[in-house]
N, C-alpha and C. Protein backbone atom coordinates (compact mmCIF):
# COMPACT_ATOMS: atom_id res chain seq x y z
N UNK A 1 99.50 116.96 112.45
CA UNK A 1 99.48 115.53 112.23
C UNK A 1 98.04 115.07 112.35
N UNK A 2 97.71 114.00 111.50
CA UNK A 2 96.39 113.76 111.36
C UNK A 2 95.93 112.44 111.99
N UNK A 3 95.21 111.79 112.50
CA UNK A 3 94.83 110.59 113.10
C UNK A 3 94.04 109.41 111.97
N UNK A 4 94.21 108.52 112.66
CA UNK A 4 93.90 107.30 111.60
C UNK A 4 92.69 107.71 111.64
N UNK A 5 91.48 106.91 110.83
CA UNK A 5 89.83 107.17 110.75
C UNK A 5 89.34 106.68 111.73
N UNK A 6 88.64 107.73 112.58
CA UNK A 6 87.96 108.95 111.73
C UNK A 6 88.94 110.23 111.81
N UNK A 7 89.50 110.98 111.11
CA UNK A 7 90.65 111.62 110.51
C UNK A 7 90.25 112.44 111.87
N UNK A 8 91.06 113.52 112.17
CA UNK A 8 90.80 114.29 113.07
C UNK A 8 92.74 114.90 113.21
N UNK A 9 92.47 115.96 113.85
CA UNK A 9 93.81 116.97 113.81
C UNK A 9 93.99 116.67 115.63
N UNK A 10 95.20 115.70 115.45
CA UNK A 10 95.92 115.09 116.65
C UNK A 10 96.63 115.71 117.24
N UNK A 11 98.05 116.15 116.35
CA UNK A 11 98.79 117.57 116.75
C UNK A 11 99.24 118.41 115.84
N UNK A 12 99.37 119.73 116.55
CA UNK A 12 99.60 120.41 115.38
C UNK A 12 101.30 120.73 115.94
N UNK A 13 102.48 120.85 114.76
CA UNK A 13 103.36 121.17 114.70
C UNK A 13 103.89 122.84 114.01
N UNK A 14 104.56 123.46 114.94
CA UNK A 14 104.95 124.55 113.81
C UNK A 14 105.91 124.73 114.20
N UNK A 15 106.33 124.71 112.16
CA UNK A 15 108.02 124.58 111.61
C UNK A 15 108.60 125.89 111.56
N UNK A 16 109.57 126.04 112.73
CA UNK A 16 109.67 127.60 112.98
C UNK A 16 111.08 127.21 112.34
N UNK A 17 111.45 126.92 111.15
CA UNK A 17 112.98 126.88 110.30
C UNK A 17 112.57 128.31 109.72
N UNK A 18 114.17 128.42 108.87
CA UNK A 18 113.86 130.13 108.10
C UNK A 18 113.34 128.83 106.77
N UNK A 19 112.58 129.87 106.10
CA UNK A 19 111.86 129.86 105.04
C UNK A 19 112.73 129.00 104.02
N UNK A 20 113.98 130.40 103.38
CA UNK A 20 114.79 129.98 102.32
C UNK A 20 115.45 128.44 102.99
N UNK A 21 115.44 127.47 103.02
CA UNK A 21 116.59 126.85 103.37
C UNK A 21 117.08 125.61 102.04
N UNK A 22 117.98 124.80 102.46
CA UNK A 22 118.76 123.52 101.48
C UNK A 22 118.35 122.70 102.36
N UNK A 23 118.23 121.48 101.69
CA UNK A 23 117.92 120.22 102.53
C UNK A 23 119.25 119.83 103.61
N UNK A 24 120.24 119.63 102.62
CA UNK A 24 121.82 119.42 103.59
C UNK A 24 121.90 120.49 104.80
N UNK A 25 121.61 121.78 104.68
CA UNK A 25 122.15 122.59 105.67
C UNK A 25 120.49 122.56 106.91
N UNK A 26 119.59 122.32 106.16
CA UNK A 26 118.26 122.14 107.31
C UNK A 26 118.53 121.17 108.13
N UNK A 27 118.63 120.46 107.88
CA UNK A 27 119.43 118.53 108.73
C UNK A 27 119.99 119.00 109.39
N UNK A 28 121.23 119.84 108.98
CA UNK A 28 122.47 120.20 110.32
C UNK A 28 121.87 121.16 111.55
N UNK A 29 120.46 121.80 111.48
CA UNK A 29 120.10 122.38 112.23
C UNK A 29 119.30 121.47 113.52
N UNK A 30 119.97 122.60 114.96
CA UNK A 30 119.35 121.50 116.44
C UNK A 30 118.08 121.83 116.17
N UNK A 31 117.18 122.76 115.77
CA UNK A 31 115.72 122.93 115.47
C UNK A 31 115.18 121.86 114.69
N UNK A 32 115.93 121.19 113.80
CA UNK A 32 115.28 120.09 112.95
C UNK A 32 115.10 119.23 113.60
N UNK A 33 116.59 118.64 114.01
CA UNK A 33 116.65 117.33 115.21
C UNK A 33 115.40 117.72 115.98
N UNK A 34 115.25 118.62 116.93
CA UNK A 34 114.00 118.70 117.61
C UNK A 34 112.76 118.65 117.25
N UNK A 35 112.39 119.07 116.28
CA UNK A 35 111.14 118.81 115.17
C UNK A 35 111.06 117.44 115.28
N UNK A 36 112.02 116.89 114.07
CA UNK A 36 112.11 115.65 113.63
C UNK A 36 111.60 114.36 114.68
N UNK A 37 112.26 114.80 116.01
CA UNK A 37 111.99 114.04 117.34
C UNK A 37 110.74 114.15 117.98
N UNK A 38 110.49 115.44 117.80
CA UNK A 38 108.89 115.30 118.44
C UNK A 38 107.83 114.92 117.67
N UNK A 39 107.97 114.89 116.51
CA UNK A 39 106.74 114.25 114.95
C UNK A 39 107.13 112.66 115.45
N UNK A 40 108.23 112.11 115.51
CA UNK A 40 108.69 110.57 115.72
C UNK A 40 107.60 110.21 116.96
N UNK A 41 107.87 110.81 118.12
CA UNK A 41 107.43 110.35 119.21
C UNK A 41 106.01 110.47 119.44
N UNK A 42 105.16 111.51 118.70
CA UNK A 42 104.35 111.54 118.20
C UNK A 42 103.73 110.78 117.21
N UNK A 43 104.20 110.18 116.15
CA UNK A 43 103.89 108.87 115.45
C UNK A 43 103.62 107.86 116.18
N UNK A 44 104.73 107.79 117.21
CA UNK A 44 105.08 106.49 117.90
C UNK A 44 104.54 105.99 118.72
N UNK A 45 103.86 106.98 119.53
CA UNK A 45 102.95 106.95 120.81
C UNK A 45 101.47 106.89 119.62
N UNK A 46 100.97 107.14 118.88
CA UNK A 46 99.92 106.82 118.38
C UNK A 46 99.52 105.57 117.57
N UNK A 47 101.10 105.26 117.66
CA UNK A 47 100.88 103.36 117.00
C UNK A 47 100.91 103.00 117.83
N UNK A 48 101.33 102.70 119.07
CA UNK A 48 101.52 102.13 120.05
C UNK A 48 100.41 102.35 121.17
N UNK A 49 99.59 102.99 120.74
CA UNK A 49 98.13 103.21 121.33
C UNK A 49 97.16 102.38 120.66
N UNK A 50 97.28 103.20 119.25
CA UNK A 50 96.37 102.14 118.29
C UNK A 50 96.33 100.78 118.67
N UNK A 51 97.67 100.00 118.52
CA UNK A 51 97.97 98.49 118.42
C UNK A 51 97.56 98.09 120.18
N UNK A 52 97.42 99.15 121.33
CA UNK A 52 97.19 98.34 122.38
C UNK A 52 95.69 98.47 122.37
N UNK A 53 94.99 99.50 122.10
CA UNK A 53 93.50 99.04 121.71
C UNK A 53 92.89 97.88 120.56
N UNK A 54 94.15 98.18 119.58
CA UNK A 54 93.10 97.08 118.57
C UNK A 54 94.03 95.95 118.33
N UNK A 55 94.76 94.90 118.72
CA UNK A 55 95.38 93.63 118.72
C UNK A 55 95.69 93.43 117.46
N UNK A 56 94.34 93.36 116.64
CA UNK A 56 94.61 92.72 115.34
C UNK A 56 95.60 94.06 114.23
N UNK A 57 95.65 94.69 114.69
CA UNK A 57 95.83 95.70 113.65
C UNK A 57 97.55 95.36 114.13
N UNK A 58 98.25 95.24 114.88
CA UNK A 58 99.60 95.08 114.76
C UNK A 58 100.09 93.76 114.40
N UNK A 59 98.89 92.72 114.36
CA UNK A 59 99.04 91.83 113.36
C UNK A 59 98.79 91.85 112.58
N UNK A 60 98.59 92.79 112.01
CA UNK A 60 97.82 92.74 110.43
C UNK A 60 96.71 92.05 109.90
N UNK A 61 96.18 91.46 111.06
CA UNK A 61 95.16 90.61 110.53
C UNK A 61 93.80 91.61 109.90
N UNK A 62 93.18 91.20 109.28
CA UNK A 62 91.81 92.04 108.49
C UNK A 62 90.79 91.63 109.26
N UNK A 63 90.05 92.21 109.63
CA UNK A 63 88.55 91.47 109.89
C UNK A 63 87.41 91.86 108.91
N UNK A 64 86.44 91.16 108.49
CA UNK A 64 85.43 92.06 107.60
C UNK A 64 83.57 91.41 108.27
N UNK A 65 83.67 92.47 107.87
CA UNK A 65 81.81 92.59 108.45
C UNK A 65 80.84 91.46 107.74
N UNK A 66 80.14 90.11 108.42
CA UNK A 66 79.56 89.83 107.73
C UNK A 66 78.25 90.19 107.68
């Protein structure tokens, strides 16, 4: 997973599924759910960092350089 700018390698994940798989039968796997959950919480905790350092950015507000 990659970080907002300046880009940088935040975490790394590895997708230990078998190779061949179907989308329907990958879902039904507890390895996905677990994946799936730790990339989430990982997203989640890095917006929720972002937005408590930078205010404006979870308002969306823009600022620009004059």
């Amino acid at each position: 997973m990659l970080s907002a700018s300046p880009t940088v390698v935040q975490h790394q994940v590895t997708v230990d599924l078998p190779t061949e798989r179907d989308q329907l039968a990958t879902r039904s796997l507890p390895r996905f759910a677990e994946l799936r959950a730790e990339i989430y919480q990982e997203i989640h905790q890095a917006k929720v960092g972002r937005t408590a350092r930078h205010p404006e950015i979870a308002s969306g507000a823009r600022t620009m350089a004059r």
